[in-house]
C-alpha atoms as a PDB file:
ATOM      1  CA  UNK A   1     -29.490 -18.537 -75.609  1.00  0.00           C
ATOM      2  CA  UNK A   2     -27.206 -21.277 -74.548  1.00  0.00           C
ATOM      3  CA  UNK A   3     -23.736 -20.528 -72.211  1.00  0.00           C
ATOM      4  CA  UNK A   4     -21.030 -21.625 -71.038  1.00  0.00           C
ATOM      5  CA  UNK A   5     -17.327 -21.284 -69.586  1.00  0.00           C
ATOM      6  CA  UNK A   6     -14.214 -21.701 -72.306  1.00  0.00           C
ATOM      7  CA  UNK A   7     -10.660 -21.469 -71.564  1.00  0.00           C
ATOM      8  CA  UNK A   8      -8.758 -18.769 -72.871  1.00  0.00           C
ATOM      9  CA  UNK A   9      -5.299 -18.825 -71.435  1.00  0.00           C
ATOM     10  CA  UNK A  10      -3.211 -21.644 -69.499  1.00  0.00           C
ATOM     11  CA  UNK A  11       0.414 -21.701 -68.578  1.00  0.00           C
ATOM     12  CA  UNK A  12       2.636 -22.839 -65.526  1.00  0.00           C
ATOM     13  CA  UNK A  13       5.123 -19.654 -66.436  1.00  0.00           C
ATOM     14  CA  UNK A  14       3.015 -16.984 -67.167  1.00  0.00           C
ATOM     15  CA  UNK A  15       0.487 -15.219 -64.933  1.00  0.00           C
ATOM     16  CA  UNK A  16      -1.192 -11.549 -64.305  1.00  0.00           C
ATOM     17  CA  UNK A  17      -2.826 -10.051 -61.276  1.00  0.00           C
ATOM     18  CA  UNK A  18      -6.304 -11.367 -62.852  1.00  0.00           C
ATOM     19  CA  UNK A  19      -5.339 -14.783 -63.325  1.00  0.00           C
ATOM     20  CA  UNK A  20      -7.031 -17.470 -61.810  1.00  0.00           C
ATOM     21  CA  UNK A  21      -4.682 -20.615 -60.216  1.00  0.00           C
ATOM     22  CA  UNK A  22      -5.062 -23.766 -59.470  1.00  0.00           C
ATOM     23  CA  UNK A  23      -1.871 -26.188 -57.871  1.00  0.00           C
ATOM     24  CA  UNK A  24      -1.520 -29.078 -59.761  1.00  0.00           C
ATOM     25  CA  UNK A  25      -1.087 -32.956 -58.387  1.00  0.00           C
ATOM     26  CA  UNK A  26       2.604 -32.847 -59.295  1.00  0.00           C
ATOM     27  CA  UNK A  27       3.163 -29.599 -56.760  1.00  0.00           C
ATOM     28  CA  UNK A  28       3.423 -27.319 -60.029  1.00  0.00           C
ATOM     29  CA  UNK A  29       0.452 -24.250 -60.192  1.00  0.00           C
ATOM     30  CA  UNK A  30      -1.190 -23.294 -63.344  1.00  0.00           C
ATOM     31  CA  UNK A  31      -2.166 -19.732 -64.203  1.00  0.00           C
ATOM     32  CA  UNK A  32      -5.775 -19.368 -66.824  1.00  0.00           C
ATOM     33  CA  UNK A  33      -8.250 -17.459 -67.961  1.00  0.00           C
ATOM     34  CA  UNK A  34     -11.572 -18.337 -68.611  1.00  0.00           C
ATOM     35  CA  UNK A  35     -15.053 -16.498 -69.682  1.00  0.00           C
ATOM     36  CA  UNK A  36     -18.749 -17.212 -69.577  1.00  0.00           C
ATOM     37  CA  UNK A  37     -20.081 -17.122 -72.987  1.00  0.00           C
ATOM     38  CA  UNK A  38     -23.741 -16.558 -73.616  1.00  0.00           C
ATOM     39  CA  UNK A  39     -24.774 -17.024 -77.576  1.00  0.00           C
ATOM     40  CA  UNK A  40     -27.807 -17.023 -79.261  1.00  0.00           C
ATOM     41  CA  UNK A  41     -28.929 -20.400 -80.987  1.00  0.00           C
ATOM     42  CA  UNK A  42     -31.388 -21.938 -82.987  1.00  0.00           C
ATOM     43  CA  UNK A  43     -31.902 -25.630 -83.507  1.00  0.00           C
ATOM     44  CA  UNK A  44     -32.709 -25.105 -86.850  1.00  0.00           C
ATOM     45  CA  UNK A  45     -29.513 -21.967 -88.191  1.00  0.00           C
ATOM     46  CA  UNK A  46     -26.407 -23.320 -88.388  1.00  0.00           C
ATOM     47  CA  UNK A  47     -24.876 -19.681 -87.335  1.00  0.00           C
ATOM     48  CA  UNK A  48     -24.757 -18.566 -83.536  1.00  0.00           C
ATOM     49  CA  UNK A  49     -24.985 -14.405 -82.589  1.00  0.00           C
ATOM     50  CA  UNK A  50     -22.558 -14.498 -79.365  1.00  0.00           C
ATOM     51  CA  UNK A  51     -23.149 -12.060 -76.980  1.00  0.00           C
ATOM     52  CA  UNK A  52     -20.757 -10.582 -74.928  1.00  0.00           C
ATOM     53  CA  UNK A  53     -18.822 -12.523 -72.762  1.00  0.00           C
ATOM     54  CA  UNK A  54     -17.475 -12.161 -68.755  1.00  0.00           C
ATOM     55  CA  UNK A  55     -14.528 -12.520 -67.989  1.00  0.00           C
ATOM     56  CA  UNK A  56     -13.793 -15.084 -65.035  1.00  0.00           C
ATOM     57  CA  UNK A  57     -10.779 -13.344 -63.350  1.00  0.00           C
ATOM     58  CA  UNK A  58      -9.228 -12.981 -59.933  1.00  0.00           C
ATOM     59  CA  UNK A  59     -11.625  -9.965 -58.888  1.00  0.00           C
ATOM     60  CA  UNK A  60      -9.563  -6.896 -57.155  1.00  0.00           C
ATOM     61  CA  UNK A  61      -7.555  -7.822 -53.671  1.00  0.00           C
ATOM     62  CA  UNK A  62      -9.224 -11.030 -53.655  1.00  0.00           C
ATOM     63  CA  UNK A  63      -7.218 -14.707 -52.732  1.00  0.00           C
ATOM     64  CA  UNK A  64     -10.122 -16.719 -54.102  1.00  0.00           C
ATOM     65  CA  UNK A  65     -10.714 -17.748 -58.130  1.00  0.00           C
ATOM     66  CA  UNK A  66     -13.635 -16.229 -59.303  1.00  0.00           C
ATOM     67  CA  UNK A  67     -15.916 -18.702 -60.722  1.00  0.00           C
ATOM     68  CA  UNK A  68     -18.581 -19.505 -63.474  1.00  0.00           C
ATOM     69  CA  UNK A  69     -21.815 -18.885 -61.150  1.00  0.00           C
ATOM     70  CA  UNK A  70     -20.187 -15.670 -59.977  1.00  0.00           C
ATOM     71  CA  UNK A  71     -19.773 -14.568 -63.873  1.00  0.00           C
ATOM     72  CA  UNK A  72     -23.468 -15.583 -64.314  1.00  0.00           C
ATOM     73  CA  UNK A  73     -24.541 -13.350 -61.605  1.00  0.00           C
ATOM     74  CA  UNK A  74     -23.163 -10.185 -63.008  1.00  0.00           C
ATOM     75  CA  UNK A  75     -23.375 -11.775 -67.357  1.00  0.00           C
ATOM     76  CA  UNK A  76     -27.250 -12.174 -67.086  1.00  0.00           C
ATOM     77  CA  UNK A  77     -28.720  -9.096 -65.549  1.00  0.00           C
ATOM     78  CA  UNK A  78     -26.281  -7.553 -67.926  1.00  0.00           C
ATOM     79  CA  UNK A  79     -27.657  -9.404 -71.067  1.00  0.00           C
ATOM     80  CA  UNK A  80     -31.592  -8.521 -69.778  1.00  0.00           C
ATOM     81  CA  UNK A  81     -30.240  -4.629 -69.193  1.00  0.00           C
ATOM     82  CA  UNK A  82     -29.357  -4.460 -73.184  1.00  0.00           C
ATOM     83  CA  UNK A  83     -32.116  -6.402 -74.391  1.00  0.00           C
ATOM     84  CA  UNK A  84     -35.218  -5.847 -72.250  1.00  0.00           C
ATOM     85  CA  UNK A  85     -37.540  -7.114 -74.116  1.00  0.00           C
ATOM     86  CA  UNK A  86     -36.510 -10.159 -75.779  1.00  0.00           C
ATOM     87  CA  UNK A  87     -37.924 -13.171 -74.789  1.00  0.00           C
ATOM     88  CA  UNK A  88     -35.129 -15.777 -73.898  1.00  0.00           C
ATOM     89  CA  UNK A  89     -35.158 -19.150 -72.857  1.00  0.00           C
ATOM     90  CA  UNK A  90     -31.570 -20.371 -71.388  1.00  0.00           C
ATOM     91  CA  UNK A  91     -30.282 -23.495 -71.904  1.00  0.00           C
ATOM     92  CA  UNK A  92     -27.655 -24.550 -69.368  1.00  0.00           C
ATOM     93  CA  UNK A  93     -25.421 -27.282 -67.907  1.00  0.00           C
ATOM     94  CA  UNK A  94     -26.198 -29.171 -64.420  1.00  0.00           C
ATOM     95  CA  UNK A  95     -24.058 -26.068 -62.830  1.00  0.00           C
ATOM     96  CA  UNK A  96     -26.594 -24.191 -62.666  1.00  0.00           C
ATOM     97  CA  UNK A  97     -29.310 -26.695 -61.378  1.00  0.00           C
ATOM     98  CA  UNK A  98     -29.663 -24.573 -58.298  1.00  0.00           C
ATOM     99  CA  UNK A  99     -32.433 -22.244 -56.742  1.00  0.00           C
ATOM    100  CA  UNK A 100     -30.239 -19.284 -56.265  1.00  0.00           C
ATOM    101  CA  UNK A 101     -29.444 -19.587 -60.060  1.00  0.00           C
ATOM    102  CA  UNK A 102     -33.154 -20.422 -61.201  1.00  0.00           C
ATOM    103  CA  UNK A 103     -34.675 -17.461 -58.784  1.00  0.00           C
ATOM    104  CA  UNK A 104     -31.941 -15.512 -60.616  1.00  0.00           C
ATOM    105  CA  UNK A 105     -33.746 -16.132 -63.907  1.00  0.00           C
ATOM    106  CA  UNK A 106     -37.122 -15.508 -63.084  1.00  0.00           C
ATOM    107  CA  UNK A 107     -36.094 -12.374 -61.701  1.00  0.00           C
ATOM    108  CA  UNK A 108     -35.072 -11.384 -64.847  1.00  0.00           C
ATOM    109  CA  UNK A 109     -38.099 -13.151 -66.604  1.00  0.00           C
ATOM    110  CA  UNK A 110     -35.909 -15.591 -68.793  1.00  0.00           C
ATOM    111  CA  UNK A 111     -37.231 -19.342 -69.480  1.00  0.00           C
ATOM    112  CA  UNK A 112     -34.929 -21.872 -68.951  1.00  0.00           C
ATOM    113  CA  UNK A 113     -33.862 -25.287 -69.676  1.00  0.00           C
ATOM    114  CA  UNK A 114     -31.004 -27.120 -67.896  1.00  0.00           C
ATOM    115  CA  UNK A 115     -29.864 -30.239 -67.746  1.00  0.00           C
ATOM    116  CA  UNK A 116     -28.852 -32.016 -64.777  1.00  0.00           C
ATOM    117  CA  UNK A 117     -27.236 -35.395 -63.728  1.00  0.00           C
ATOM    118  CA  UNK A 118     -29.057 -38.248 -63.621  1.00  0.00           C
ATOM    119  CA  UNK A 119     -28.229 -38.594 -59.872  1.00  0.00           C
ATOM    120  CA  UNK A 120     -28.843 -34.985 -58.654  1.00  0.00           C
ATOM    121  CA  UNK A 121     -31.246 -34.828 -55.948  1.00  0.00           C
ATOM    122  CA  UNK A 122     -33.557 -32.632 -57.406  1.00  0.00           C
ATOM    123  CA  UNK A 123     -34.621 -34.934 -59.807  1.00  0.00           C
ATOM    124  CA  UNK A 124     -35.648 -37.520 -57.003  1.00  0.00           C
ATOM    125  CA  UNK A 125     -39.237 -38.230 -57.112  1.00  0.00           C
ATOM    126  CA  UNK A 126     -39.887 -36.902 -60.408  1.00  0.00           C
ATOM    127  CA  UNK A 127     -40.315 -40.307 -61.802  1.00  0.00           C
ATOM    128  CA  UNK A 128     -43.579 -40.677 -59.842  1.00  0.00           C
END
C-alpha cells in the first residue's frame, strides 16, 4: 500500500471553517485542502485499488493546520480496523522516517518500507 498527501483545493479568495492556511511571502494567505491517500499497488498491475482517503482539515476550534502525520494517525488504524487480516507492507516518503510513526505500524502489524534522505540521521552508521 503506498500513501501520500495531494492537494485538493487552493485559493487566496475562497476559504471554509476546515480550511487549512498558510501566509504567503508577498503578505497574501492561501486557503487548501489536502488528503492522505493510501492505495493499493503492485509493481507488476498497472491499476491501483485506492482506499479511502483523510481529509487534512482545520480540526474543530483549533488555530493550528492539521497535518499529514496527524491524518496518518487516525487513516491507518482505520485501514487495519476494515481489513484485519491483510497483510500490508507500506511504502512511504522520508515523512514518516520517525519512531512514533514506525511504532505506529508495528502496532498495527503492517511491514513497511520508507525512504529517507540521504542525510537523515538515522541512516548514520548504516554504511558500516
Amino acid at each position: 500500500m503506498s500513501m501520500d498527501a495531494t492537494g485538493q483545493f487552493s485559493s487566496s479568495n475562497i476559504s471554509c471553517q476546515e480550511c487549512c492556511s498558510r501566509h504567503l511571502r508577498n503578505g497574501s494567505t492561501q486557503y487548501y485542502h489536502q488528503l492522505l491517500a493510501a492505495a493499493i499497488v503492485h509493481p507488476e498491475k498497472s491499476n491501483v485499488l485506492p482506499l479511502f482517503p483523510e481529509a487534512i482539515t482545520r480540526q474543530d476550534g483549533e488555530t493550528k493546520n492539521d497535518c499529514e502525520t496527524n491524518a496518518a494517525k487516525r487513516l491507518l488504524p482505520a485501514i487495519r480496523k476494515a481489513f484485519p487480516k491483510l497483510k500490508f507492507i507500506i511504502v512511504e516518503d522520508s515523512l514518516y522516517a520517525n519512531g512514533p510513526h514506525i511504532r505506529l505500524l508495528e502496532y498495527l502489524s503492517m511491514s513497511y518500507i520508507i525512504v529517507v534522505k540521504k542525510k537523515m540521521s538515522c541512516t548514520e552508521g548504516c554504511d558500516s
